[in-house]
PDB file of N, CA and C in Angstrom:
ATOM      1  N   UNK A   1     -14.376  -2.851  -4.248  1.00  0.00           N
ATOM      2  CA  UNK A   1     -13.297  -3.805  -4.469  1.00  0.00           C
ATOM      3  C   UNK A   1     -13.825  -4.952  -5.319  1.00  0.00           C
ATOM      4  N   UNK A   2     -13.031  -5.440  -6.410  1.00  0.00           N
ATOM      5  CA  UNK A   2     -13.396  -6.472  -7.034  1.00  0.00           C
ATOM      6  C   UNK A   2     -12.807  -7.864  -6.777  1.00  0.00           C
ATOM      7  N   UNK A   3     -12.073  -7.945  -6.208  1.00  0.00           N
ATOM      8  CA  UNK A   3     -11.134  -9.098  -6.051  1.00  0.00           C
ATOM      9  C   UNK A   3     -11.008  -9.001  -4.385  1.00  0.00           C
ATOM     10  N   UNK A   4     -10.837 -10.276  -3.656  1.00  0.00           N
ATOM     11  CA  UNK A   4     -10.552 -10.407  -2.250  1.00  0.00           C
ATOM     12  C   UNK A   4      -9.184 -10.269  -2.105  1.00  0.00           C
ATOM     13  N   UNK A   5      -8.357  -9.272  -1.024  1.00  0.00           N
ATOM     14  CA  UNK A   5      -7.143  -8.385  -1.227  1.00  0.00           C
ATOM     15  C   UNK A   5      -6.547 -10.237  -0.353  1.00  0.00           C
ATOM     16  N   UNK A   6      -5.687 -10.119  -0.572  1.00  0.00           N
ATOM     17  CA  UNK A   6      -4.560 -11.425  -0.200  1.00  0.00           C
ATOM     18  C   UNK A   6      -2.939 -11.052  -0.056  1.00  0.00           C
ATOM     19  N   UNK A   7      -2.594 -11.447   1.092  1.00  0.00           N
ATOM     20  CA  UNK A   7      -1.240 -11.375   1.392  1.00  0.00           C
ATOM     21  C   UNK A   7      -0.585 -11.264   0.493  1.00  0.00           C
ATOM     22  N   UNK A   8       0.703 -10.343   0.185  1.00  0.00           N
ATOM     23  CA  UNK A   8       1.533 -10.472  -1.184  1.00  0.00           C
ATOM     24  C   UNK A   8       1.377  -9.697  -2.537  1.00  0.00           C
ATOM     25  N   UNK A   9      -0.035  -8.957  -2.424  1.00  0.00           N
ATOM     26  CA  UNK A   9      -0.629  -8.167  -3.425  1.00  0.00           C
ATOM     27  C   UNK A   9       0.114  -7.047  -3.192  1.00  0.00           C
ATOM     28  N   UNK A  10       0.679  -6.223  -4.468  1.00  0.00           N
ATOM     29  CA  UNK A  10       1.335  -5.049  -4.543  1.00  0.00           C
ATOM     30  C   UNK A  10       0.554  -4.152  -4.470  1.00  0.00           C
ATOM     31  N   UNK A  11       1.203  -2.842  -4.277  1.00  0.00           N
ATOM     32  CA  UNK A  11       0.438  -1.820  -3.341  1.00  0.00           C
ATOM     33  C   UNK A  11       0.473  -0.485  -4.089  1.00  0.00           C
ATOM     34  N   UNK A  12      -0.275  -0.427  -4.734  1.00  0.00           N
ATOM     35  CA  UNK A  12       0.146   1.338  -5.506  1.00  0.00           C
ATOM     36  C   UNK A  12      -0.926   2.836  -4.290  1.00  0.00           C
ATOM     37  N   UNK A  13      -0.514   3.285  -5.130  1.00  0.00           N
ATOM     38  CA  UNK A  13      -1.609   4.679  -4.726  1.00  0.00           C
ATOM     39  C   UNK A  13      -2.290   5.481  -6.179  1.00  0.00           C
ATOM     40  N   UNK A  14      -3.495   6.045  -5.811  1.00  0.00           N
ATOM     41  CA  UNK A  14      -4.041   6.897  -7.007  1.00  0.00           C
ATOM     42  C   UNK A  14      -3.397   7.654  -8.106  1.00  0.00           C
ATOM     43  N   UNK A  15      -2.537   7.910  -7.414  1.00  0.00           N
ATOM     44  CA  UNK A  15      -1.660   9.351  -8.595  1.00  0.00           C
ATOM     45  C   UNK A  15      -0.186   8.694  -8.786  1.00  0.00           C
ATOM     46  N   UNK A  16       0.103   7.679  -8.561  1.00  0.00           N
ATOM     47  CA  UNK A  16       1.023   7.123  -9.579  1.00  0.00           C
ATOM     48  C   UNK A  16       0.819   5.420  -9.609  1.00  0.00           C
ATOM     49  N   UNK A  17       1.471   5.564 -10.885  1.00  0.00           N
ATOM     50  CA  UNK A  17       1.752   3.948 -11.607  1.00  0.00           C
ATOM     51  C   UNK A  17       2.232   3.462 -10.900  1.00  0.00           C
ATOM     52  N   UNK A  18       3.127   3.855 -10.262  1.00  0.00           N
ATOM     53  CA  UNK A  18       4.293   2.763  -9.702  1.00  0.00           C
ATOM     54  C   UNK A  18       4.345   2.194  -8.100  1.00  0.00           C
ATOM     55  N   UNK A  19       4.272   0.500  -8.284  1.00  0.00           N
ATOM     56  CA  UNK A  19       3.821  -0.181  -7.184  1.00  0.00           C
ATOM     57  C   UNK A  19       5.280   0.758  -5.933  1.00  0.00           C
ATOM     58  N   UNK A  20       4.757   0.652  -4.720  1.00  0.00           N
ATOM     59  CA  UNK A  20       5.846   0.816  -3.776  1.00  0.00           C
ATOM     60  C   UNK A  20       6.011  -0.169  -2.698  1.00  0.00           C
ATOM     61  N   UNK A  21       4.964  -1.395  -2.469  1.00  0.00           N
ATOM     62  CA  UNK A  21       5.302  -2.121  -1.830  1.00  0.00           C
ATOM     63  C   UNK A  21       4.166  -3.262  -2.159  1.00  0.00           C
ATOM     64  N   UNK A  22       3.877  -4.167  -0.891  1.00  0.00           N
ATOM     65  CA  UNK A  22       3.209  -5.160  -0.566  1.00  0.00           C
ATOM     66  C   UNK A  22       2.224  -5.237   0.550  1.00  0.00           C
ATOM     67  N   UNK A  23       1.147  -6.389   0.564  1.00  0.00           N
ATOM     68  CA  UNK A  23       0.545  -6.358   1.643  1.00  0.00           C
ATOM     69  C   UNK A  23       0.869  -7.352   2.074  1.00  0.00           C
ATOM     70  N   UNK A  24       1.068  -6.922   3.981  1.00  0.00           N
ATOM     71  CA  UNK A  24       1.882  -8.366   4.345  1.00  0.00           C
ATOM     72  C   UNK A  24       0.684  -8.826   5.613  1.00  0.00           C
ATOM     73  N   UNK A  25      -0.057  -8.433   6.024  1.00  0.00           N
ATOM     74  CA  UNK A  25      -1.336  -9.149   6.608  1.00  0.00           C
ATOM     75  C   UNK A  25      -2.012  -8.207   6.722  1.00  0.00           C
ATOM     76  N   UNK A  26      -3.779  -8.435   6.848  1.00  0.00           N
ATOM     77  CA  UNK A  26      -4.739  -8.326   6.546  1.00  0.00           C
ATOM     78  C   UNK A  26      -5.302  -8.161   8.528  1.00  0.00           C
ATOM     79  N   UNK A  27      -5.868  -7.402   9.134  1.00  0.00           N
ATOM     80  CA  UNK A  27      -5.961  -7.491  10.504  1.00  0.00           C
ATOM     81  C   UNK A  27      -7.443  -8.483  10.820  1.00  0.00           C
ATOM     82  N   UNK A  28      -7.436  -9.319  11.736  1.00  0.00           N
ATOM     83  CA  UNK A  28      -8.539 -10.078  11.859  1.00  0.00           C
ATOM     84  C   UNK A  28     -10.093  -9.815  11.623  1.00  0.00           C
ATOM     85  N   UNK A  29     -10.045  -8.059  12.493  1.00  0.00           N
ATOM     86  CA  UNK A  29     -11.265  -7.511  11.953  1.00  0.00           C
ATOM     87  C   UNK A  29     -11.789  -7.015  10.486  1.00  0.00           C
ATOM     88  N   UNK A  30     -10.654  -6.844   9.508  1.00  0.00           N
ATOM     89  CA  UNK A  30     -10.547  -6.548   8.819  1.00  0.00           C
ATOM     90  C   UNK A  30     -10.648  -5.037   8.232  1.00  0.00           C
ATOM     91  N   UNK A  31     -10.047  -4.242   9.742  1.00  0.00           N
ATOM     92  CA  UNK A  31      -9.997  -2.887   9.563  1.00  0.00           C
ATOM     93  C   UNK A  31      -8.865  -2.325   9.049  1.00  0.00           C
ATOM     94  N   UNK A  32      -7.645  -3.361   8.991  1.00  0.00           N
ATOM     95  CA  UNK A  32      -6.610  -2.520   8.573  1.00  0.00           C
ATOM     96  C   UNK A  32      -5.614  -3.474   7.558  1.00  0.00           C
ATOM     97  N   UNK A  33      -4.833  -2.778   7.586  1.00  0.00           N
ATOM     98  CA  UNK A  33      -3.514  -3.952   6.434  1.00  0.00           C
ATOM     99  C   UNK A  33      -2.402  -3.362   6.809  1.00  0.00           C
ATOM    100  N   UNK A  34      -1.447  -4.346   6.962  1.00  0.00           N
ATOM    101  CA  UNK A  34      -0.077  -4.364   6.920  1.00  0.00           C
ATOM    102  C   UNK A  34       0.425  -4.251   5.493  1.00  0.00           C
ATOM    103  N   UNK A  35       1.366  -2.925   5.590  1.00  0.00           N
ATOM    104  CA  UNK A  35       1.767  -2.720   4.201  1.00  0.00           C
ATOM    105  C   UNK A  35       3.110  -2.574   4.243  1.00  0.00           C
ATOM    106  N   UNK A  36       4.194  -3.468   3.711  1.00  0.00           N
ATOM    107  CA  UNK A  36       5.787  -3.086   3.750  1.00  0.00           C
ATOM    108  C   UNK A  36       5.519  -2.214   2.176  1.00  0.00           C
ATOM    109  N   UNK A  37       6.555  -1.082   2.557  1.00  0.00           N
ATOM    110  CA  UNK A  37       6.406   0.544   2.000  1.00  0.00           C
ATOM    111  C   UNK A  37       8.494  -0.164   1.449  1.00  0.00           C
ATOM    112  N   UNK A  38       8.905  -0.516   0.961  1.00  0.00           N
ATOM    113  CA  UNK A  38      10.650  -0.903   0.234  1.00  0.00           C
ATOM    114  C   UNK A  38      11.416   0.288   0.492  1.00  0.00           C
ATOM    115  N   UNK A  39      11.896   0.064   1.678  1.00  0.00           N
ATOM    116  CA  UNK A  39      13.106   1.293   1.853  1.00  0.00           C
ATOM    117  C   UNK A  39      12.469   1.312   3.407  1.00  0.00           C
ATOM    118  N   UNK A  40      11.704   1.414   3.415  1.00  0.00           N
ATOM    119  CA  UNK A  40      11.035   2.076   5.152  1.00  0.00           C
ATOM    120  C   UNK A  40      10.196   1.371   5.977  1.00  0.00           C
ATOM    121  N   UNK A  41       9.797   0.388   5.372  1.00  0.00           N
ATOM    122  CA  UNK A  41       9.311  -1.017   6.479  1.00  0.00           C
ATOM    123  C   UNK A  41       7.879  -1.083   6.307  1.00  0.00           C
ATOM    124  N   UNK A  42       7.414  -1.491   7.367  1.00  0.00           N
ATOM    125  CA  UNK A  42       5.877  -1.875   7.683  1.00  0.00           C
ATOM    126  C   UNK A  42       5.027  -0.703   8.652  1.00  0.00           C
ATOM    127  N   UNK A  43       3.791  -0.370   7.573  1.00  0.00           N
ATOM    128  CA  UNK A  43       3.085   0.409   8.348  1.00  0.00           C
ATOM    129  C   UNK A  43       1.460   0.293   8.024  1.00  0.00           C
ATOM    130  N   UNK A  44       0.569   0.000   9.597  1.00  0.00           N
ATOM    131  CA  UNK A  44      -0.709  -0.113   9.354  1.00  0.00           C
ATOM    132  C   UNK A  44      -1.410   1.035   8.595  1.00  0.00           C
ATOM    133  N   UNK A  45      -1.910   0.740   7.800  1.00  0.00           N
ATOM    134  CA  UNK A  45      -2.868   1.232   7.320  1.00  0.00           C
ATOM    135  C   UNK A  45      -4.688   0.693   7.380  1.00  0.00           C
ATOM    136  N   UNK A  46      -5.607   1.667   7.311  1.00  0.00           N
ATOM    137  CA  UNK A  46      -7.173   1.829   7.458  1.00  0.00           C
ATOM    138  C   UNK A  46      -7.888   1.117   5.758  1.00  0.00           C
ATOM    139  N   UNK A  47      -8.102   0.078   6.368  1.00  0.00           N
ATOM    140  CA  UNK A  47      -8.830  -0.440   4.857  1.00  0.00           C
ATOM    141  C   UNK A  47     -10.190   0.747   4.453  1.00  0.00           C
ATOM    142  N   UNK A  48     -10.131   1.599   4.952  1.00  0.00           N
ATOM    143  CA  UNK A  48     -10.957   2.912   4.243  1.00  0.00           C
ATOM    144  C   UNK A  48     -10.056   3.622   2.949  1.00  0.00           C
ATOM    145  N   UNK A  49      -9.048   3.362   3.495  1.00  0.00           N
ATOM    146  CA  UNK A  49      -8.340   4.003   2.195  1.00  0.00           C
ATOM    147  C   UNK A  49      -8.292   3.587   1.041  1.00  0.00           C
ATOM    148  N   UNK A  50      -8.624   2.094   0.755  1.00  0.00           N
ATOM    149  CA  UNK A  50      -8.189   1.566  -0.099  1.00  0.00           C
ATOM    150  C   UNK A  50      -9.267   1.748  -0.965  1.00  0.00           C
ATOM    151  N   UNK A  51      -8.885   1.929  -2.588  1.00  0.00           N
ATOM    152  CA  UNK A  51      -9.507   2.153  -3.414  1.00  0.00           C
ATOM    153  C   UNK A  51     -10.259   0.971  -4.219  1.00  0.00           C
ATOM    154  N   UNK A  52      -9.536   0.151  -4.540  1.00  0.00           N
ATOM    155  CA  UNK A  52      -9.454  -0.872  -5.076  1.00  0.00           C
ATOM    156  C   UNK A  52      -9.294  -2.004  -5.570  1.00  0.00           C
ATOM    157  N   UNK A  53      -9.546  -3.391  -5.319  1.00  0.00           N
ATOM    158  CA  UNK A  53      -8.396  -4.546  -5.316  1.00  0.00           C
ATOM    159  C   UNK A  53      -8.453  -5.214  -6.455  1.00  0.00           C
ATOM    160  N   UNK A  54      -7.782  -5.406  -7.532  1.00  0.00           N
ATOM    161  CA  UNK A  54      -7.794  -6.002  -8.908  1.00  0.00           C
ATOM    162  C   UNK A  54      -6.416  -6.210  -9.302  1.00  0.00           C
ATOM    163  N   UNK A  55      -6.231  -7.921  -9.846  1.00  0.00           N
ATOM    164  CA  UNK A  55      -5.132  -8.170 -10.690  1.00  0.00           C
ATOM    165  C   UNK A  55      -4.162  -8.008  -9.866  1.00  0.00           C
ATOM    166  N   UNK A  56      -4.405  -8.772  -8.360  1.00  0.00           N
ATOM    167  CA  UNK A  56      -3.745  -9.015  -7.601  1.00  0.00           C
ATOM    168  C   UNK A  56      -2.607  -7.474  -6.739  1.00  0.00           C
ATOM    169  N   UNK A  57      -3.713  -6.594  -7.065  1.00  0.00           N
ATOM    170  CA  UNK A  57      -2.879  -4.976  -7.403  1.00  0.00           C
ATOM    171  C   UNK A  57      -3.885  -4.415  -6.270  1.00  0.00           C
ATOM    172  N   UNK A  58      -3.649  -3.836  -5.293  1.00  0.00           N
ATOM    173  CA  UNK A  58      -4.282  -2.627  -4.200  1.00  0.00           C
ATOM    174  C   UNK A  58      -3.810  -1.512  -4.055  1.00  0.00           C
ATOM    175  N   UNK A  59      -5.022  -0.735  -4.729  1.00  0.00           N
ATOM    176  CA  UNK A  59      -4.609   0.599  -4.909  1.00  0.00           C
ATOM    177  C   UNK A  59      -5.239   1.361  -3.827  1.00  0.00           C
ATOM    178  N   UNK A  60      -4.334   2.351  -2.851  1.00  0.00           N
ATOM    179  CA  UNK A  60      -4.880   3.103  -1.843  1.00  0.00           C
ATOM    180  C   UNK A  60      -5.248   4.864  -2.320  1.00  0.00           C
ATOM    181  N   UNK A  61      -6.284   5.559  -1.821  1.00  0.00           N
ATOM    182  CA  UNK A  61      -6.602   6.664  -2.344  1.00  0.00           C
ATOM    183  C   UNK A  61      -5.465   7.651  -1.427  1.00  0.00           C
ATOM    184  N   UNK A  62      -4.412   8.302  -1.854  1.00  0.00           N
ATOM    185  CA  UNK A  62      -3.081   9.182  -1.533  1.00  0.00           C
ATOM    186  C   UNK A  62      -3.732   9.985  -0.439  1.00  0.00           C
ATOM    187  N   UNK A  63      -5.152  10.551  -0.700  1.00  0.00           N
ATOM    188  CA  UNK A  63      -5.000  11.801   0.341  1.00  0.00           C
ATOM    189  C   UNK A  63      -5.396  11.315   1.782  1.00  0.00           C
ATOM    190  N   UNK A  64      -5.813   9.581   1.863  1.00  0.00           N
ATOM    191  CA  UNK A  64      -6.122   9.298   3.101  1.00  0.00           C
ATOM    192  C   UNK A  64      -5.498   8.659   3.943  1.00  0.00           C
ATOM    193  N   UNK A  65      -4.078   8.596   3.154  1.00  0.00           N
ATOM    194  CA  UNK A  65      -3.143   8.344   3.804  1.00  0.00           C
ATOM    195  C   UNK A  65      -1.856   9.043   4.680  1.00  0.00           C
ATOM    196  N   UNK A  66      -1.491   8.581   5.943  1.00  0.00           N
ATOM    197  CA  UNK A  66      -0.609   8.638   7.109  1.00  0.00           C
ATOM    198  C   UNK A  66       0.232   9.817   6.169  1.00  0.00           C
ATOM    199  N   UNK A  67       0.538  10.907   6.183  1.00  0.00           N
ATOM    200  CA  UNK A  67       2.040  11.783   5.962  1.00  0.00           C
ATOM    201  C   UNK A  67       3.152  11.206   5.952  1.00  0.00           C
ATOM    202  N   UNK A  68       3.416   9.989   7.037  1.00  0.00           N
ATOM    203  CA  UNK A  68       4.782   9.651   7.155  1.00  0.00           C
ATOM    204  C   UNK A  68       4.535   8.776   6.061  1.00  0.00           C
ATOM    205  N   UNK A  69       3.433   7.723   6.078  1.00  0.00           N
ATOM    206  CA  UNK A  69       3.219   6.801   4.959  1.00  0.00           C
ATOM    207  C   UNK A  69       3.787   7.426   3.526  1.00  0.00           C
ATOM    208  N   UNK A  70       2.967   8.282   3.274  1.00  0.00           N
ATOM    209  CA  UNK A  70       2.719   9.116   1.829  1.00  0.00           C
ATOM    210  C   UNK A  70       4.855   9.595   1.851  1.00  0.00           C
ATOM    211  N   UNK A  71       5.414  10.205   2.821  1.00  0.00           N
ATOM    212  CA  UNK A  71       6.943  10.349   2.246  1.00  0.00           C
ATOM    213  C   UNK A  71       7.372   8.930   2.163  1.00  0.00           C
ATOM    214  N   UNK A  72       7.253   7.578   2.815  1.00  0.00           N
ATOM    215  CA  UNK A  72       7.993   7.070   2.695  1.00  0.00           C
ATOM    216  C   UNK A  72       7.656   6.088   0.892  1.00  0.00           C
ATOM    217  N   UNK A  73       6.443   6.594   1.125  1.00  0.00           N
ATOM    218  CA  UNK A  73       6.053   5.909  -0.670  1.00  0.00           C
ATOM    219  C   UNK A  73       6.921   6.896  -1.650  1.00  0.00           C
ATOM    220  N   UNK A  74       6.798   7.857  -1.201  1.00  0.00           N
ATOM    221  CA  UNK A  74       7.873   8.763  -1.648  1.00  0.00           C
ATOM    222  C   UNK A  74       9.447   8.731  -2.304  1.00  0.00           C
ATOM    223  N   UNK A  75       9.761   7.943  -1.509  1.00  0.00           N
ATOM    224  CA  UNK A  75      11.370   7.177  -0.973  1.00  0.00           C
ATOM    225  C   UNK A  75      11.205   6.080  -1.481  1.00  0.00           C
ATOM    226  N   UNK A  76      10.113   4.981  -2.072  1.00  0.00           N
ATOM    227  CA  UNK A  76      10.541   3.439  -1.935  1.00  0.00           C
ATOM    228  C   UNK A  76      11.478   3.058  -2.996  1.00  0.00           C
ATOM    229  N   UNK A  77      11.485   3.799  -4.105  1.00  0.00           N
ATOM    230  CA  UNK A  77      12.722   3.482  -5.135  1.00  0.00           C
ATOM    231  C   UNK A  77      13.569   4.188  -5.103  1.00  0.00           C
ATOM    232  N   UNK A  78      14.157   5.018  -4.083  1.00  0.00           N
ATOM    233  CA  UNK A  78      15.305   5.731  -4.286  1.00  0.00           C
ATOM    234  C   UNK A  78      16.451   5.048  -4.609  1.00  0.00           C
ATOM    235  N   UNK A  79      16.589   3.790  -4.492  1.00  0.00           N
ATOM    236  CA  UNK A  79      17.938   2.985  -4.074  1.00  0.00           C
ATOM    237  C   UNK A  79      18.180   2.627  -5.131  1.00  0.00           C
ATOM    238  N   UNK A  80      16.963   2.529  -6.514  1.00  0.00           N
ATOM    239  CA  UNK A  80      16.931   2.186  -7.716  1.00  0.00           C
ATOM    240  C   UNK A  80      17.408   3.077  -8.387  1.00  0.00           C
ATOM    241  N   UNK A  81      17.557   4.305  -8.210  1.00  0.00           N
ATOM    242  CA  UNK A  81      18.129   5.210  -8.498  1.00  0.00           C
ATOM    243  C   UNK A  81      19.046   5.494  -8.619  1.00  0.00           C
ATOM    244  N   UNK A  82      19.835   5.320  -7.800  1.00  0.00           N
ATOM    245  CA  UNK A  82      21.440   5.633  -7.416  1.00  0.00           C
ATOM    246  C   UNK A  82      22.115   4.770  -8.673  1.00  0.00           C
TER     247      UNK A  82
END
């Protein structure tokens, strides 16, 4: 990580461009992060996953993430769609 991850930083994953949410707290130990996923809410995630923190941007590596996580990143712009 190059940058210290901070509340509010958008949230991508490895295999696509496109942000799907935010980080909305950081856990005291600093094992995990609160991530609102746009369309499907808030879900902890394992700061093991995370790939990278730069340009105010946290990128998580896709395959070490939750299934339900990974559909609902899936879903976060559907609404943009319509």
């Amino acid at each position: 990580m190059h940058e210290k991850m901070r509340v509010g930083f958008q949230t991508f994953v490895s295999d696509s461009p496109e942000e799907f949410g935010a980080i909305r707290e950081i856990s005291r130990d600093g094992k995990q992060v609160t991530v609102y996923v746009e369309n499907a809410g808030e879900f902890y995630v394992p700061m093991d996953s995370v790939l990278s923190v730069q340009s105010e941007k946290v990128t998580f590596d896709c395959k070490k993430l939750d299934p339900r996580l990974r559909a609902a990143i899936g879903h976060a712009h559907d609404a943009e769609r319509l």
